[in-house]
C-alpha atoms as a PDB file:
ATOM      1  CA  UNK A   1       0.000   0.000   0.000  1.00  0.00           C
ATOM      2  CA  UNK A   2       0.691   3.620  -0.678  1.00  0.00           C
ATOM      3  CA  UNK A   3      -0.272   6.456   1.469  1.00  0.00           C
ATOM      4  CA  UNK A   4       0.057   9.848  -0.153  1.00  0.00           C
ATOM      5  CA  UNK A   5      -0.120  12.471   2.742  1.00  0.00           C
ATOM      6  CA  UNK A   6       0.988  15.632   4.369  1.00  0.00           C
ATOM      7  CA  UNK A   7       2.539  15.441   7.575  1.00  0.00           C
ATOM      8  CA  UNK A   8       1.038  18.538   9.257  1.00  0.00           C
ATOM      9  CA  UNK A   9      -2.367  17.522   8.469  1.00  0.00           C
ATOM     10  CA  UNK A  10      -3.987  15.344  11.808  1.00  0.00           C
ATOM     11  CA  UNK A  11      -6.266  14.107   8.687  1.00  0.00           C
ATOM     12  CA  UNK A  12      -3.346  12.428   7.576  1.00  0.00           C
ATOM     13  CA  UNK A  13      -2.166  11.576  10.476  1.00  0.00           C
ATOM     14  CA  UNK A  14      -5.379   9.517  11.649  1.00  0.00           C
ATOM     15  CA  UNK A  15      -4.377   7.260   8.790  1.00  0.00           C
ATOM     16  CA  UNK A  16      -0.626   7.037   9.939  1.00  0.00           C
ATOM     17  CA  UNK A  17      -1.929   6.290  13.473  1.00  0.00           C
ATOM     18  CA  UNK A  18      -4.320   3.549  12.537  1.00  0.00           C
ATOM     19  CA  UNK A  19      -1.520   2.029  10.343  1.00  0.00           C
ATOM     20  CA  UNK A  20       0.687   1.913  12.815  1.00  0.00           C
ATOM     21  CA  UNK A  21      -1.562   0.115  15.356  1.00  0.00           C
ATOM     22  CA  UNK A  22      -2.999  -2.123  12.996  1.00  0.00           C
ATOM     23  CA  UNK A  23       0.884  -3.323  12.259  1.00  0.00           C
ATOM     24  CA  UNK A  24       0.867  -2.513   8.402  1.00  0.00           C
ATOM     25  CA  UNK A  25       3.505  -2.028   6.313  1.00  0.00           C
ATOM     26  CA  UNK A  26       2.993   0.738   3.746  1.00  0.00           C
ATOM     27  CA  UNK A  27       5.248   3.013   1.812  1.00  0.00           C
ATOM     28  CA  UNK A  28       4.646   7.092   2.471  1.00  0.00           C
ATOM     29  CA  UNK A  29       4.621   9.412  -0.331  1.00  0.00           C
ATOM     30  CA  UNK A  30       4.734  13.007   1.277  1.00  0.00           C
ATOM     31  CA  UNK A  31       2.489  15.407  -0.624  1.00  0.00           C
ATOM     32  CA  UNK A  32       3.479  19.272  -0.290  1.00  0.00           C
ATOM     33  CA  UNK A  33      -0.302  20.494  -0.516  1.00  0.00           C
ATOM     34  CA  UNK A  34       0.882  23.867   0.192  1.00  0.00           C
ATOM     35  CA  UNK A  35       3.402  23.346  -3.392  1.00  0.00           C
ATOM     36  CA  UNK A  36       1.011  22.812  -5.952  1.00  0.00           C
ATOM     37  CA  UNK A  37       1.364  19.200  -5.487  1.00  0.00           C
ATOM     38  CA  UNK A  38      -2.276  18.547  -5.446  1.00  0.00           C
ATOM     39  CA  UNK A  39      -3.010  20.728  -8.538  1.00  0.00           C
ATOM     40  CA  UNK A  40      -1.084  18.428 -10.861  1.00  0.00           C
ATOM     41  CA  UNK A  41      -3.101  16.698 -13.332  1.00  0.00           C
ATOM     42  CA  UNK A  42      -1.359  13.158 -12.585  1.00  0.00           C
ATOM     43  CA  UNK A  43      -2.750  13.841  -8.552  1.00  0.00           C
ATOM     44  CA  UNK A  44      -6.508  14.548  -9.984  1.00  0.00           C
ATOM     45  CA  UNK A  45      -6.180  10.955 -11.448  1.00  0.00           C
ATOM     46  CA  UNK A  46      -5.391   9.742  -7.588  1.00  0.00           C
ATOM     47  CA  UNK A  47      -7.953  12.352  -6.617  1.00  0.00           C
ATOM     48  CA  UNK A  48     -10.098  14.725  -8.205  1.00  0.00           C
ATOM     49  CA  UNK A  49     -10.916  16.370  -5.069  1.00  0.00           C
ATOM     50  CA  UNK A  50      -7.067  17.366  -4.790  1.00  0.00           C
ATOM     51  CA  UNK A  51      -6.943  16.510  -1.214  1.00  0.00           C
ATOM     52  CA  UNK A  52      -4.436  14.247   0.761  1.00  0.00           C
ATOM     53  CA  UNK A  53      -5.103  11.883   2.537  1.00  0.00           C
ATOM     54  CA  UNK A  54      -5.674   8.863  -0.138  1.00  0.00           C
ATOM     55  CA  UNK A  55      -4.162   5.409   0.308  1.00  0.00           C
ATOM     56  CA  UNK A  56      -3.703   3.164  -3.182  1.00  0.00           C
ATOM     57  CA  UNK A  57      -4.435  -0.322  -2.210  1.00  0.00           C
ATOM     58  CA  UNK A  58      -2.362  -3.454  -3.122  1.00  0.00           C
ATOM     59  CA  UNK A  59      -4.204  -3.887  -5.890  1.00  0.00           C
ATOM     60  CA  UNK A  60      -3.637  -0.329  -6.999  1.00  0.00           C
ATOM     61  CA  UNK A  61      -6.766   1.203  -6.461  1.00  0.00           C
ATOM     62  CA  UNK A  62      -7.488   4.486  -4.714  1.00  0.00           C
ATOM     63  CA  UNK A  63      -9.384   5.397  -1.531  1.00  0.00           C
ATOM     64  CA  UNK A  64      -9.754   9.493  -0.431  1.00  0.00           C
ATOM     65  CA  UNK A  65     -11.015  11.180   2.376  1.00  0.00           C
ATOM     66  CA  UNK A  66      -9.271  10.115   5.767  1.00  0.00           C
ATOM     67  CA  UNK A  67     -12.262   8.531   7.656  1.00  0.00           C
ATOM     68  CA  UNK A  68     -13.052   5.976   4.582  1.00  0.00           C
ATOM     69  CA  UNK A  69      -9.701   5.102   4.648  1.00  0.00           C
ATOM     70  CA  UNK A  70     -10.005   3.751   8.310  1.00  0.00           C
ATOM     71  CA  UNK A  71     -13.024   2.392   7.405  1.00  0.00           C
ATOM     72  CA  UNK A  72     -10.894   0.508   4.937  1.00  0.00           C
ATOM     73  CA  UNK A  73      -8.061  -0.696   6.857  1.00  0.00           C
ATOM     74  CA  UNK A  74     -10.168  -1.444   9.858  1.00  0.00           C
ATOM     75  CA  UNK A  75     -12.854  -3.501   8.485  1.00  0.00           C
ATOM     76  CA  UNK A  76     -12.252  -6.983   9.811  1.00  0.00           C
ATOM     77  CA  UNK A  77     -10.127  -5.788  12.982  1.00  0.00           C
ATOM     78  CA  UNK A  78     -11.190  -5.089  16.471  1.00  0.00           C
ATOM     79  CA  UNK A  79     -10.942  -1.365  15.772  1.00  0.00           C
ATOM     80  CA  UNK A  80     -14.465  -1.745  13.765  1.00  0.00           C
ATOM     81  CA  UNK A  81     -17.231  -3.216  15.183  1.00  0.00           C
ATOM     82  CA  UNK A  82     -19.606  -5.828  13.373  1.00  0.00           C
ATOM     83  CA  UNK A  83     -22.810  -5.572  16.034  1.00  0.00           C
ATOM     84  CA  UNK A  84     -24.821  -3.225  13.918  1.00  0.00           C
ATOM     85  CA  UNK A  85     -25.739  -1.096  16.571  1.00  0.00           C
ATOM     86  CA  UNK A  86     -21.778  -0.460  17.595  1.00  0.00           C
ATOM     87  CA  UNK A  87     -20.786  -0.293  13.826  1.00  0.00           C
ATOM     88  CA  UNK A  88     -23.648   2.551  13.160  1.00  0.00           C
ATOM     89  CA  UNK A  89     -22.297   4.347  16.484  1.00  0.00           C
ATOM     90  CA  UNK A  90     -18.797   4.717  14.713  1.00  0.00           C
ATOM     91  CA  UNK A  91     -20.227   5.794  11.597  1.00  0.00           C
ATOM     92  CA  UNK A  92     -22.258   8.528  13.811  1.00  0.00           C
ATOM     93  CA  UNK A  93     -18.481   9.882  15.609  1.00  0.00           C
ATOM     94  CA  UNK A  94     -16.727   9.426  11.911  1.00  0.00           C
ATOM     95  CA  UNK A  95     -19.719  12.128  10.476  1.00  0.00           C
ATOM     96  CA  UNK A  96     -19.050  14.348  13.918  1.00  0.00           C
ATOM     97  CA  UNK A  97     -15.314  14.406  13.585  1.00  0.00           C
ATOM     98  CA  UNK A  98     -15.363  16.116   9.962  1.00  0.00           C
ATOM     99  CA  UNK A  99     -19.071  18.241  10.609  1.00  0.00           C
ATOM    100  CA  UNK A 100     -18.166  19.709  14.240  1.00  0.00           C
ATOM    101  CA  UNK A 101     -14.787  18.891  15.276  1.00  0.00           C
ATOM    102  CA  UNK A 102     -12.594  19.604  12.066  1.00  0.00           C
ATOM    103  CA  UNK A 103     -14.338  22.733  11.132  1.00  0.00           C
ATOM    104  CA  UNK A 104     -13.981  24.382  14.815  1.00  0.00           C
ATOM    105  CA  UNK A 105     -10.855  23.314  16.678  1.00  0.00           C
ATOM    106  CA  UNK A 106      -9.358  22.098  13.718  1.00  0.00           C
ATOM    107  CA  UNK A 107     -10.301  25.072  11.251  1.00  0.00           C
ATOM    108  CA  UNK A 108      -8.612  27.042  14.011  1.00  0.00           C
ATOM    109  CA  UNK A 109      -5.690  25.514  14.604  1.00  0.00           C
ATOM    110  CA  UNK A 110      -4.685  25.257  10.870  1.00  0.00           C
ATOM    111  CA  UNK A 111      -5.431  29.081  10.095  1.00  0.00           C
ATOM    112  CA  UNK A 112      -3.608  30.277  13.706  1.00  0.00           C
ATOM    113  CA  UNK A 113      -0.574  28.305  12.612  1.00  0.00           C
ATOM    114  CA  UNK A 114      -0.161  29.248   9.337  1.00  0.00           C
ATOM    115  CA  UNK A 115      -0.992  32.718  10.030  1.00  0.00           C
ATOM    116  CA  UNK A 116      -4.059  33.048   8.057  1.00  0.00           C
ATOM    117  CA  UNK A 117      -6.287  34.803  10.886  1.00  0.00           C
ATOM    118  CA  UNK A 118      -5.331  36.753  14.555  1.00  0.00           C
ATOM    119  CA  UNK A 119      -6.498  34.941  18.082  1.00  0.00           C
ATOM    120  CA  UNK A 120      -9.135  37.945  18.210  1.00  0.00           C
ATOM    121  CA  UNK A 121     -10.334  38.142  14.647  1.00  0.00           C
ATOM    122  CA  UNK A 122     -14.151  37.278  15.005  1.00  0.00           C
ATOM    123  CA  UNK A 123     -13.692  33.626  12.548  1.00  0.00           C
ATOM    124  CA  UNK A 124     -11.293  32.783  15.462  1.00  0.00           C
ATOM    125  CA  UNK A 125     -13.692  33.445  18.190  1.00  0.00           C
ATOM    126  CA  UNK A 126     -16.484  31.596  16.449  1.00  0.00           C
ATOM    127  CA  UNK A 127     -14.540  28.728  16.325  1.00  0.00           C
ATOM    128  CA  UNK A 128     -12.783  28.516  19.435  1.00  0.00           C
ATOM    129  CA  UNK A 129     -16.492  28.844  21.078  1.00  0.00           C
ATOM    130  CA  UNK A 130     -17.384  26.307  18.693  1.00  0.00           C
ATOM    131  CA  UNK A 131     -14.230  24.167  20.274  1.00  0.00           C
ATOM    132  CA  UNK A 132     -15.328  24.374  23.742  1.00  0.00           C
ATOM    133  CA  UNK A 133     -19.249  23.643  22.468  1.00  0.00           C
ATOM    134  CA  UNK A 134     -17.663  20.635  21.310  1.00  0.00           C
ATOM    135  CA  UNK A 135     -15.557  19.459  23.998  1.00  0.00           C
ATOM    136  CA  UNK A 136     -18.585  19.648  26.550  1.00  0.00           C
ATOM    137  CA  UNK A 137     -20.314  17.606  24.181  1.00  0.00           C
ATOM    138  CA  UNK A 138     -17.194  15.337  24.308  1.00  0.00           C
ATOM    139  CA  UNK A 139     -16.975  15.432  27.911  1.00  0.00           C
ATOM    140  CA  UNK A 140     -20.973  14.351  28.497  1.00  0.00           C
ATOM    141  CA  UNK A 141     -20.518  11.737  25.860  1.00  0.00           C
ATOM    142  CA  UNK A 142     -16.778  10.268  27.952  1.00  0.00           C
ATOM    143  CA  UNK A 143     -18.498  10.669  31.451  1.00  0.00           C
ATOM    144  CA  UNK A 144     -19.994   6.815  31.671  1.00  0.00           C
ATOM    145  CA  UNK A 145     -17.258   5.334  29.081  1.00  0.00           C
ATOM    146  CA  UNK A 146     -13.647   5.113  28.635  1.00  0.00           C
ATOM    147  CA  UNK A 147     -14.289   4.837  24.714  1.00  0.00           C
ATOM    148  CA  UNK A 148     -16.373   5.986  21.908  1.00  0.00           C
ATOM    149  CA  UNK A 149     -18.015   3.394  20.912  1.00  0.00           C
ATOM    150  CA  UNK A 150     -19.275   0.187  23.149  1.00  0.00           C
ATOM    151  CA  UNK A 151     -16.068  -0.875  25.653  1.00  0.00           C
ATOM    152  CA  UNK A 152     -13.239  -0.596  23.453  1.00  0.00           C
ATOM    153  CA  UNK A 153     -10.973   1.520  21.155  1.00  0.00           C
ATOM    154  CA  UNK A 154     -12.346   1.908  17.941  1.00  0.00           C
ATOM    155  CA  UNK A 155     -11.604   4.195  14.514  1.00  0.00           C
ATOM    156  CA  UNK A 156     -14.195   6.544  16.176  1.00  0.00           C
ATOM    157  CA  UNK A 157     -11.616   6.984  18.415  1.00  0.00           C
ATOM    158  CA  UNK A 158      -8.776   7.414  16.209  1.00  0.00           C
ATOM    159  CA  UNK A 159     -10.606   9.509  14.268  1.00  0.00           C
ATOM    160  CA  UNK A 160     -12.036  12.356  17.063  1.00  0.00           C
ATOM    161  CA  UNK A 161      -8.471  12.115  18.555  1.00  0.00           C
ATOM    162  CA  UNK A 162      -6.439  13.680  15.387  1.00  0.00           C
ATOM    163  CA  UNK A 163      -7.562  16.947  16.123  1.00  0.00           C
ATOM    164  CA  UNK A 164      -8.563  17.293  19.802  1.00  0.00           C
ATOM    165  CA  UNK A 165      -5.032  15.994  20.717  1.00  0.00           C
ATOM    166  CA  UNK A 166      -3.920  18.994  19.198  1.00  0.00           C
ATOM    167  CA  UNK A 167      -6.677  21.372  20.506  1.00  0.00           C
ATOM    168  CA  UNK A 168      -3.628  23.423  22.467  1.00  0.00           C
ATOM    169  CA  UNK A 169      -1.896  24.714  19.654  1.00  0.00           C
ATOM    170  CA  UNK A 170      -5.621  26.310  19.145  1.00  0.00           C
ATOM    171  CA  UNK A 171      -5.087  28.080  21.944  1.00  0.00           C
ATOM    172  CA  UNK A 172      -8.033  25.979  23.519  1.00  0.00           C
ATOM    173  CA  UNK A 173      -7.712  24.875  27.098  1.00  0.00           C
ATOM    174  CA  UNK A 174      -8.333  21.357  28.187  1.00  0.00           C
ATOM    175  CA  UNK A 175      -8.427  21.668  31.708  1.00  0.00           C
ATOM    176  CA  UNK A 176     -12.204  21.371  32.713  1.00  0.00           C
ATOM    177  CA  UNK A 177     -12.887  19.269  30.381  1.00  0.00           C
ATOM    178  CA  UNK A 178     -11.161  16.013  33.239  1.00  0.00           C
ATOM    179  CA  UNK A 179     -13.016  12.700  30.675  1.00  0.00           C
ATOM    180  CA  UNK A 180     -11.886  14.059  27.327  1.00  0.00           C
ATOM    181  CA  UNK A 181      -8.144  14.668  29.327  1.00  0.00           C
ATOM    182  CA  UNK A 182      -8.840  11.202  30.922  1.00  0.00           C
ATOM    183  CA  UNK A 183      -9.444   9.722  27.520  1.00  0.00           C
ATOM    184  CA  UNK A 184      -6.548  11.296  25.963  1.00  0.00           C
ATOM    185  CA  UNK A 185      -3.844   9.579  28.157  1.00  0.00           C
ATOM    186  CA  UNK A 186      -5.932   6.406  27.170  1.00  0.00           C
ATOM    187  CA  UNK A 187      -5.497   6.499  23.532  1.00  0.00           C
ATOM    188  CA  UNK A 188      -1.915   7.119  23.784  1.00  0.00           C
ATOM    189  CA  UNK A 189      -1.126   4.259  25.784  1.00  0.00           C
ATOM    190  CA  UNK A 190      -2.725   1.731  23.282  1.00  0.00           C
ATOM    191  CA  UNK A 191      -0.506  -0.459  21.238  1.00  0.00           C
ATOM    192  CA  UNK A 192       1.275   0.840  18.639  1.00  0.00           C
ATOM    193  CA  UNK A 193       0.996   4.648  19.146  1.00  0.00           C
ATOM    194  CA  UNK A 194       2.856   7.551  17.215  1.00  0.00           C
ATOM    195  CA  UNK A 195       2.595  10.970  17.044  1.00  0.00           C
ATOM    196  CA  UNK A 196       3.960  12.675  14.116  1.00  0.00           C
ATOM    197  CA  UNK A 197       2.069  15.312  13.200  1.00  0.00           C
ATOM    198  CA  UNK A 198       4.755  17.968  11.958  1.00  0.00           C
ATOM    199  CA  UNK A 199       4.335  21.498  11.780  1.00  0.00           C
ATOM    200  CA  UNK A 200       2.915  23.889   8.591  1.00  0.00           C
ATOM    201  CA  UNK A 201       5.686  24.601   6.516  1.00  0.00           C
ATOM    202  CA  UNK A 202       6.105  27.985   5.459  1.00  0.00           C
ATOM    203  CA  UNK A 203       4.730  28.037   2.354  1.00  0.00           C
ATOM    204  CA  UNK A 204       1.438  27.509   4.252  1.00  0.00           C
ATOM    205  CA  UNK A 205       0.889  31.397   5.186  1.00  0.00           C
ATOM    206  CA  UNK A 206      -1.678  33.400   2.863  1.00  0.00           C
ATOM    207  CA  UNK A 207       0.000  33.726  -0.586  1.00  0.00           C
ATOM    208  CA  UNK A 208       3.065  31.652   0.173  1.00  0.00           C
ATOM    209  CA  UNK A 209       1.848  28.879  -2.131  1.00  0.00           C
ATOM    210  CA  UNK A 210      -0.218  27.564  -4.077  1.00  0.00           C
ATOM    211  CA  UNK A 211      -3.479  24.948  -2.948  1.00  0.00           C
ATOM    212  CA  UNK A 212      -6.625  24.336  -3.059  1.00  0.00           C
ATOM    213  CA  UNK A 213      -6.594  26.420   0.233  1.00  0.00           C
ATOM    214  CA  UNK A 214      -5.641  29.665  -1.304  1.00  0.00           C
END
């Protein structure tokens, strides 16, 4: 398998995670999304949607957007359940990672990193009250379970993790917020954890590249 990613993206890095619990071996092919290196023709034939991540199967076929991927690699694993009831409950956190969680605490942390908005501006407020609407919700959801989904560690964990771990560099306190902290510490002492994420490069700041970002 292939993974073609960028390594400041926690999109991406769900992926790298997953692989690297499931055991998988898998060759990285770093994508500069920031370089124009989604907005070659050859990439729209990997994905027309010109984002990263997508993994290319064994068989040389292509799978985008980070939560089908872990679909993907986790169906027939413990990290996806096959009880209906569990297995629509990790669909439900996959669809509330990219509607609620990516858009506020991760929308935030991407544009305060590379620049692209002020901790006051008023998009920066909205999210980071967004981010703490979300936590709570978190919180509620963590305060009779140690996991997502049923009594164990699934890819709706992996999946809300890749951006609330890095909720601080949003400028977003986790402090009263004890089950999400609580739960944090317990995904990163399951097997096989990493954490890579690397920082923006500079090319990331308004008109310092070229993307599908602006």
């Amino acid at each position: 398998m292939r993974l073609y990613d960028y390594a400041g993206s926690c999109n991406c890095y769900k992926v790298r995670l997953l692989l690297a619990q499931l055991g998988l071996a898998y060759e990285r092919v770093p994508i500069d999304i920031f370089a124009g290196e989604t907005l070659t023709d050859e990439y729209a034939l990997i994905n027309p949607a010109r984002t990263t991540p997508v993994l290319e199967t064994d068989d040389g076929r292509f799978v985008q957007e980070s939560n089908a991927i872990l679909v993907y690699l986790a169906r027939g694993t413990p990290f996806l359940p096959e009880d209906r009831f569990e297995l629509a409950q990790v669909i439900r956190w996959l669809i509330y990672e990219q509607t609620d969680v990516i858009p506020t605490m991760g929308g935030l942390r991407f544009r305060l990193l590379a620049g692209r908005i002020d901790p006051d501006d008023p998009d920066a407020l909205r999210r980071r009250d967004g981010s703490y609407a979300v936590l709570r919700f978190l919180d509620d959801h963590l305060a009779t379970r140690e996991y997502f989904v049923g009594d164990r560690y699934t890819i709706a964990d992996v999946a809300v993790y890749g951006y609330t771990h890095r909720a601080h560099e949003a400028g977003i306190e986790l402090a009263p917020y004890a089950n999400v902290r609580a739960w944090l510490e317990r995904v990163e002492r399951q097997p096989g954890y990493l954490e890579d994420v690397a920082p923006y490069g500079a090319n990331a700041a308004p008109g310092a590249g070229r993307s599908i970002y602006g």
